[in-house]
PDB file of N, CA and C in Angstrom:
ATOM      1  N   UNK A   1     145.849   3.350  60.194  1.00  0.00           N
ATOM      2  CA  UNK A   1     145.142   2.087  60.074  1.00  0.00           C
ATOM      3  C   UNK A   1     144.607   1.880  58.664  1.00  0.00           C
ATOM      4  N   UNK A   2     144.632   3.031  57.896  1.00  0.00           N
ATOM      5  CA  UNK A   2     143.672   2.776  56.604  1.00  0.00           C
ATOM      6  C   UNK A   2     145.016   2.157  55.917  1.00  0.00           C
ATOM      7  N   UNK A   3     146.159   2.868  56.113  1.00  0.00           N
ATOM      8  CA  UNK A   3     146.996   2.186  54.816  1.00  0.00           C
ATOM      9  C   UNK A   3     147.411   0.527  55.126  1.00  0.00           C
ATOM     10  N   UNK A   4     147.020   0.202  56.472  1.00  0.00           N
ATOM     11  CA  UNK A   4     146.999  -1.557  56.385  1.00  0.00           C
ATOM     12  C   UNK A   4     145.628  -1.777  55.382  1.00  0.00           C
ATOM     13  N   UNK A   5     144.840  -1.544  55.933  1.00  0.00           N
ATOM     14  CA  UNK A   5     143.771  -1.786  54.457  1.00  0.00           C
ATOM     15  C   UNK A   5     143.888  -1.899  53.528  1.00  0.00           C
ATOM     16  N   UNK A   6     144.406  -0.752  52.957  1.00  0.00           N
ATOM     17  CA  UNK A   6     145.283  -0.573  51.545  1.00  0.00           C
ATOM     18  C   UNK A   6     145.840  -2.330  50.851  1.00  0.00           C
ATOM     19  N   UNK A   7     146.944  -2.107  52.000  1.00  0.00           N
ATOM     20  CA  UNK A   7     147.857  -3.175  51.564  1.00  0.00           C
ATOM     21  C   UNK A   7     146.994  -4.265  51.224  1.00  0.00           C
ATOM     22  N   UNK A   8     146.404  -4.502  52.576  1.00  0.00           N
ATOM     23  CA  UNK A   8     145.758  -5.594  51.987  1.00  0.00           C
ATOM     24  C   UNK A   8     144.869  -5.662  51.128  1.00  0.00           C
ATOM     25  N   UNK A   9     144.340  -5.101  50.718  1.00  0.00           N
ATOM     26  CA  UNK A   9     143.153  -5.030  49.675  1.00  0.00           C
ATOM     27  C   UNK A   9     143.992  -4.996  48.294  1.00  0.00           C
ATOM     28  N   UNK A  10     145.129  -4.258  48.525  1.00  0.00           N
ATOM     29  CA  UNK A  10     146.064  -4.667  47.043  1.00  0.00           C
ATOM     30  C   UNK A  10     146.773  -5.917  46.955  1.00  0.00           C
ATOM     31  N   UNK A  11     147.139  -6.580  48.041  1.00  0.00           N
ATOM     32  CA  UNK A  11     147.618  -7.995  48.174  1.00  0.00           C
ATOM     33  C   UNK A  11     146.676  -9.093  47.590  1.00  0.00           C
ATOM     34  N   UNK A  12     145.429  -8.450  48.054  1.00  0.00           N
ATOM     35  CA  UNK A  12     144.276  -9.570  47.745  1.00  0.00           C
ATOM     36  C   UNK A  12     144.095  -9.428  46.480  1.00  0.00           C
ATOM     37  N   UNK A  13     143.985  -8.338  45.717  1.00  0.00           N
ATOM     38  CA  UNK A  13     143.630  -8.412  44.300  1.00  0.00           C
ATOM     39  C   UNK A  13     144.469  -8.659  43.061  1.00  0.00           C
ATOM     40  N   UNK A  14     145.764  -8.507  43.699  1.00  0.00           N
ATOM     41  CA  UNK A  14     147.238  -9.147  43.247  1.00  0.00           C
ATOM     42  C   UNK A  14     146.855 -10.756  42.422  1.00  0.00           C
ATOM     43  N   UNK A  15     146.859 -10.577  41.244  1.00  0.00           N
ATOM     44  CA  UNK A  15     146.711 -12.370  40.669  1.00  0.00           C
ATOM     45  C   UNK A  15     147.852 -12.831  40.043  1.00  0.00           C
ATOM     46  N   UNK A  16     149.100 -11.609  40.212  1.00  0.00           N
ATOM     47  CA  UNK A  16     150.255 -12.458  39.611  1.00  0.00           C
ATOM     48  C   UNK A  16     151.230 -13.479  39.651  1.00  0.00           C
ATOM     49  N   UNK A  17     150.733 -14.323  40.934  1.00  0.00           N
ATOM     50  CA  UNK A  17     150.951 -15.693  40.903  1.00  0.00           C
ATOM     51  C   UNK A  17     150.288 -16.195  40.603  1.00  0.00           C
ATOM     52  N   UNK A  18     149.035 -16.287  40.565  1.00  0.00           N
ATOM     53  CA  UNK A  18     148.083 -17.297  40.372  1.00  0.00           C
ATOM     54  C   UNK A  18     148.554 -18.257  39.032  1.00  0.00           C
ATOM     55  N   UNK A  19     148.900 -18.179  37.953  1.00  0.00           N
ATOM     56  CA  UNK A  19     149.363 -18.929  36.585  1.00  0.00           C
ATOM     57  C   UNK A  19     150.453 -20.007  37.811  1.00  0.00           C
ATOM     58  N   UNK A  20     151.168 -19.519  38.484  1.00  0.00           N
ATOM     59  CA  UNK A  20     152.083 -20.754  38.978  1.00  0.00           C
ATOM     60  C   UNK A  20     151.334 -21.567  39.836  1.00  0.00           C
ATOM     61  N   UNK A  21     150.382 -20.890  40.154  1.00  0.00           N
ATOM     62  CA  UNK A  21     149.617 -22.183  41.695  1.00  0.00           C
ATOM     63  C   UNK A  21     148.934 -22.980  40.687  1.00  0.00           C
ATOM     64  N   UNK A  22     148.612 -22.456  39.275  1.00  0.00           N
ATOM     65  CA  UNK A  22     147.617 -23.446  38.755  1.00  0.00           C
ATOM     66  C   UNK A  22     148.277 -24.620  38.047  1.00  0.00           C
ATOM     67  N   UNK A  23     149.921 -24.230  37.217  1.00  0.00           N
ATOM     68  CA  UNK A  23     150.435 -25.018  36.831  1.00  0.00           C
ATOM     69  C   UNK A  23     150.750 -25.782  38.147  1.00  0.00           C
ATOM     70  N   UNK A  24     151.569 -25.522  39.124  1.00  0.00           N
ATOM     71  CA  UNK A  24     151.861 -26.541  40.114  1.00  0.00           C
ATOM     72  C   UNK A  24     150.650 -27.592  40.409  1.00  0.00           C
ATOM     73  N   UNK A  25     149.299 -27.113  40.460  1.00  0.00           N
ATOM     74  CA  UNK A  25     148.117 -27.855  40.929  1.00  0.00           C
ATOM     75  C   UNK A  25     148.308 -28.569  39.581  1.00  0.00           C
ATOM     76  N   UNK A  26     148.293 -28.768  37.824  1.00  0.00           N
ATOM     77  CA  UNK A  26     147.921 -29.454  37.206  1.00  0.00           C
ATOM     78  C   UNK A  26     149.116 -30.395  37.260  1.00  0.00           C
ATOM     79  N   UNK A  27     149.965 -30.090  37.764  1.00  0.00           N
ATOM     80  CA  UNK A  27     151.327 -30.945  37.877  1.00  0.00           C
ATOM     81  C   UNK A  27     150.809 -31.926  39.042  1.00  0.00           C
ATOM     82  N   UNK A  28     150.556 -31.793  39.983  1.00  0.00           N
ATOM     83  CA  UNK A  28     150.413 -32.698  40.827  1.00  0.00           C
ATOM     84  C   UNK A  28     149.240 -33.109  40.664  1.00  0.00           C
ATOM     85  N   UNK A  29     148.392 -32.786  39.894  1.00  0.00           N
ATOM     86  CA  UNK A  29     147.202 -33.868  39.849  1.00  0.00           C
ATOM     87  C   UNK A  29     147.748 -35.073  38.317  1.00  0.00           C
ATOM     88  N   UNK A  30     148.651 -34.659  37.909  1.00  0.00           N
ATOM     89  CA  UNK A  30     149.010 -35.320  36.136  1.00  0.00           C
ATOM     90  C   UNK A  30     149.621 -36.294  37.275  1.00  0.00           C
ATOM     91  N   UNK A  31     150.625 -36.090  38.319  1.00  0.00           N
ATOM     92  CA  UNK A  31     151.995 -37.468  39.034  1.00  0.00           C
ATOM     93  C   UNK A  31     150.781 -38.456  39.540  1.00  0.00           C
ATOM     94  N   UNK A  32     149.372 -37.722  40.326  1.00  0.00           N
ATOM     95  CA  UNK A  32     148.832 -38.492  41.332  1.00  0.00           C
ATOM     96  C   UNK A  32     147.611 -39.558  40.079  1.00  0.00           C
ATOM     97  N   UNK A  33     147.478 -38.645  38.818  1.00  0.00           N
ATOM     98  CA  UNK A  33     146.843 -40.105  37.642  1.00  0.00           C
ATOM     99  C   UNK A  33     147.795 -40.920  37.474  1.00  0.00           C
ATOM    100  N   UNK A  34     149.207 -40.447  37.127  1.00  0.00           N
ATOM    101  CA  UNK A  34     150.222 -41.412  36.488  1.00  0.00           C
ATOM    102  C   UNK A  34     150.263 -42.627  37.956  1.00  0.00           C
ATOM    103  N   UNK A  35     150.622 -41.985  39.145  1.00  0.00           N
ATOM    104  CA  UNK A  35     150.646 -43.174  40.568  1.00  0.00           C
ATOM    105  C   UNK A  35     149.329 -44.157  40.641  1.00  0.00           C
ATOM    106  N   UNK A  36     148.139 -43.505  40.351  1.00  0.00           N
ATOM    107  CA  UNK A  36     146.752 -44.375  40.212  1.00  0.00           C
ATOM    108  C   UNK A  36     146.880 -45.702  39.190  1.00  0.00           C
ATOM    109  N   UNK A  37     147.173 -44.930  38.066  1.00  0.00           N
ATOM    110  CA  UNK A  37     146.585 -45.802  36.555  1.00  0.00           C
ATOM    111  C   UNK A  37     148.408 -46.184  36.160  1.00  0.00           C
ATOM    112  N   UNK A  38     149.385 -46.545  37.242  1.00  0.00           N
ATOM    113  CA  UNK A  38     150.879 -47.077  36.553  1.00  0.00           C
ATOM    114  C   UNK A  38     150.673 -48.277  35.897  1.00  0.00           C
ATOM    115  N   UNK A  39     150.136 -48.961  36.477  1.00  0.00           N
ATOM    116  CA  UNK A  39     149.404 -50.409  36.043  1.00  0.00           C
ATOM    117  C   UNK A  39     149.097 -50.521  34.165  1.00  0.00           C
ATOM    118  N   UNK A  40     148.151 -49.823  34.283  1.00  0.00           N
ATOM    119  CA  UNK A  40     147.209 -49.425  32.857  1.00  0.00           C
ATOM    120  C   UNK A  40     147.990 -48.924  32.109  1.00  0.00           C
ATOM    121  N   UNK A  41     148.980 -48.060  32.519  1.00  0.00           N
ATOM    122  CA  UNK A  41     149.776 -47.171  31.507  1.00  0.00           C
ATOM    123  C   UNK A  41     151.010 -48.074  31.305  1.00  0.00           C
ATOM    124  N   UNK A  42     151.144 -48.299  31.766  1.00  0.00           N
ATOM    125  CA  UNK A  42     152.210 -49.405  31.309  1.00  0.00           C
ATOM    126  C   UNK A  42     152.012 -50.342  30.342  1.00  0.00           C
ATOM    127  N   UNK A  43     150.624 -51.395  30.887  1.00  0.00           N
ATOM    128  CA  UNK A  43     150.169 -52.208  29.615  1.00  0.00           C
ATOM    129  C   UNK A  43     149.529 -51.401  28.731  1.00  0.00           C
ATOM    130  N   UNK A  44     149.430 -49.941  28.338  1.00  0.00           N
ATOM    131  CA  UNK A  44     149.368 -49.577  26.991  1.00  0.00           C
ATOM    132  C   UNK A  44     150.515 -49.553  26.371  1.00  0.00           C
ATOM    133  N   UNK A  45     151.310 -49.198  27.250  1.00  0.00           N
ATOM    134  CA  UNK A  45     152.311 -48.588  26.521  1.00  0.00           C
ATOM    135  C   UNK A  45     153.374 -49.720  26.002  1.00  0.00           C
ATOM    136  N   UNK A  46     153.265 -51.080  26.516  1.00  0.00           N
ATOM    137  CA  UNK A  46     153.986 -52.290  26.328  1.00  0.00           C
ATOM    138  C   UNK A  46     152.912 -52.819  24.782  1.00  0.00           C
ATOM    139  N   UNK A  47     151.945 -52.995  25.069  1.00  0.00           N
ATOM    140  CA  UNK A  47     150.974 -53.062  23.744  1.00  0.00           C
ATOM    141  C   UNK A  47     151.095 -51.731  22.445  1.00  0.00           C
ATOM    142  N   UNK A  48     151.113 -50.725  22.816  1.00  0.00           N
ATOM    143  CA  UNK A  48     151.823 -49.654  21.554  1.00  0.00           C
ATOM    144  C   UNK A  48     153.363 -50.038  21.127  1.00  0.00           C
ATOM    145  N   UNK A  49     153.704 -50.600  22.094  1.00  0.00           N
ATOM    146  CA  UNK A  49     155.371 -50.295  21.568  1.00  0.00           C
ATOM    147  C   UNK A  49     155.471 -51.919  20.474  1.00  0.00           C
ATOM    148  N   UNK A  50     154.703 -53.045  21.260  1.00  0.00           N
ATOM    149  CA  UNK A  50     154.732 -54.350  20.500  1.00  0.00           C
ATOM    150  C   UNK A  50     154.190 -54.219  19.153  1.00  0.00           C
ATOM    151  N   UNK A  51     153.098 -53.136  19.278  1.00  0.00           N
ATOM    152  CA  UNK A  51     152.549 -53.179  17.383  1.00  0.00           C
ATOM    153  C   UNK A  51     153.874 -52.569  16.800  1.00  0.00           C
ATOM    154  N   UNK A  52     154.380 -51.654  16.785  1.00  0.00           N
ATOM    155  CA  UNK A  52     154.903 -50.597  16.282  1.00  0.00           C
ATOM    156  C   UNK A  52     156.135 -51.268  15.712  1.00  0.00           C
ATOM    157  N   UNK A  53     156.998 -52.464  16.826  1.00  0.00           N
ATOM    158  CA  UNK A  53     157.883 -53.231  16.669  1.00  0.00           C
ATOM    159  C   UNK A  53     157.606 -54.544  15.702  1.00  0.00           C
ATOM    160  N   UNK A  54     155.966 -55.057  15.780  1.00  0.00           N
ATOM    161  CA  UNK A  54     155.387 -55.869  14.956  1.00  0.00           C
ATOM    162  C   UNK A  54     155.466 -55.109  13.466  1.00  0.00           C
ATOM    163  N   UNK A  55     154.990 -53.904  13.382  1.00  0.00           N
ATOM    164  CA  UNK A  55     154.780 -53.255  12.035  1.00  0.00           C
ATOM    165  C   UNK A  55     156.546 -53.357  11.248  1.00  0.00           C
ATOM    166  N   UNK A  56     157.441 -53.014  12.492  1.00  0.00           N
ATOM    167  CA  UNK A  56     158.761 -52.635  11.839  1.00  0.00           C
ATOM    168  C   UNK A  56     159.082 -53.635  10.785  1.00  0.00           C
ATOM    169  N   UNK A  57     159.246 -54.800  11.472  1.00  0.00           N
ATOM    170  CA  UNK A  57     159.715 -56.478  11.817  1.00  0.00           C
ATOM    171  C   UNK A  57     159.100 -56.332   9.857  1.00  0.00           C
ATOM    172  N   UNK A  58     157.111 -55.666   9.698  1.00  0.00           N
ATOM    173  CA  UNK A  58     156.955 -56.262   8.359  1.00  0.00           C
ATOM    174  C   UNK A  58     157.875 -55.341   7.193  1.00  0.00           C
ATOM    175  N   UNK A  59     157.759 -54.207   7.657  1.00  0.00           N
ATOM    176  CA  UNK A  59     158.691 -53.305   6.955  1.00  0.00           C
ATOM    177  C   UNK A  59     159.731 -53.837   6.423  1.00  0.00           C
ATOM    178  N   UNK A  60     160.725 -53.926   7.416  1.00  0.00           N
ATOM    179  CA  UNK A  60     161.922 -54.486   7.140  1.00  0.00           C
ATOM    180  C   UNK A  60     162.190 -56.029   6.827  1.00  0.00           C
ATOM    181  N   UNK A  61     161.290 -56.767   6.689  1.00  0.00           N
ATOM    182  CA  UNK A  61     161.591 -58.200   6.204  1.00  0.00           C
ATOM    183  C   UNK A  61     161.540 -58.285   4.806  1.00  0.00           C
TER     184      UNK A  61
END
């Protein structure tokens, strides 16, 4: 009975997954901002891309 103990007590103190549960967790919290704020991120990103295309336009004229 002690060496089930064992195990488990070495299972439990085992952290060499932990780096993947945390990337997976920051991954799915980054999809569930991008699903919230698609709206917002979009009209930045339509407003960054219009200066940038405004700036070209003076460049090149």
């Amino acid at each position: 009975m002690g060496w089930i103990k064992n195990i488990w007590i070495d299972f439990w103190r085992d952290e060499s997954g932990m780096g993947v549960v945390e990337i997976i967790l920051i991954i799915v919290v980054l999809i569930a901002m991008v699903v919230i704020f698609k709206e917002q991120i979009t009209t930045l990103v339509n407003s960054i891309w219009e200066s940038i295309n405004g700036s070209a336009k003076k460049v090149y004229s």
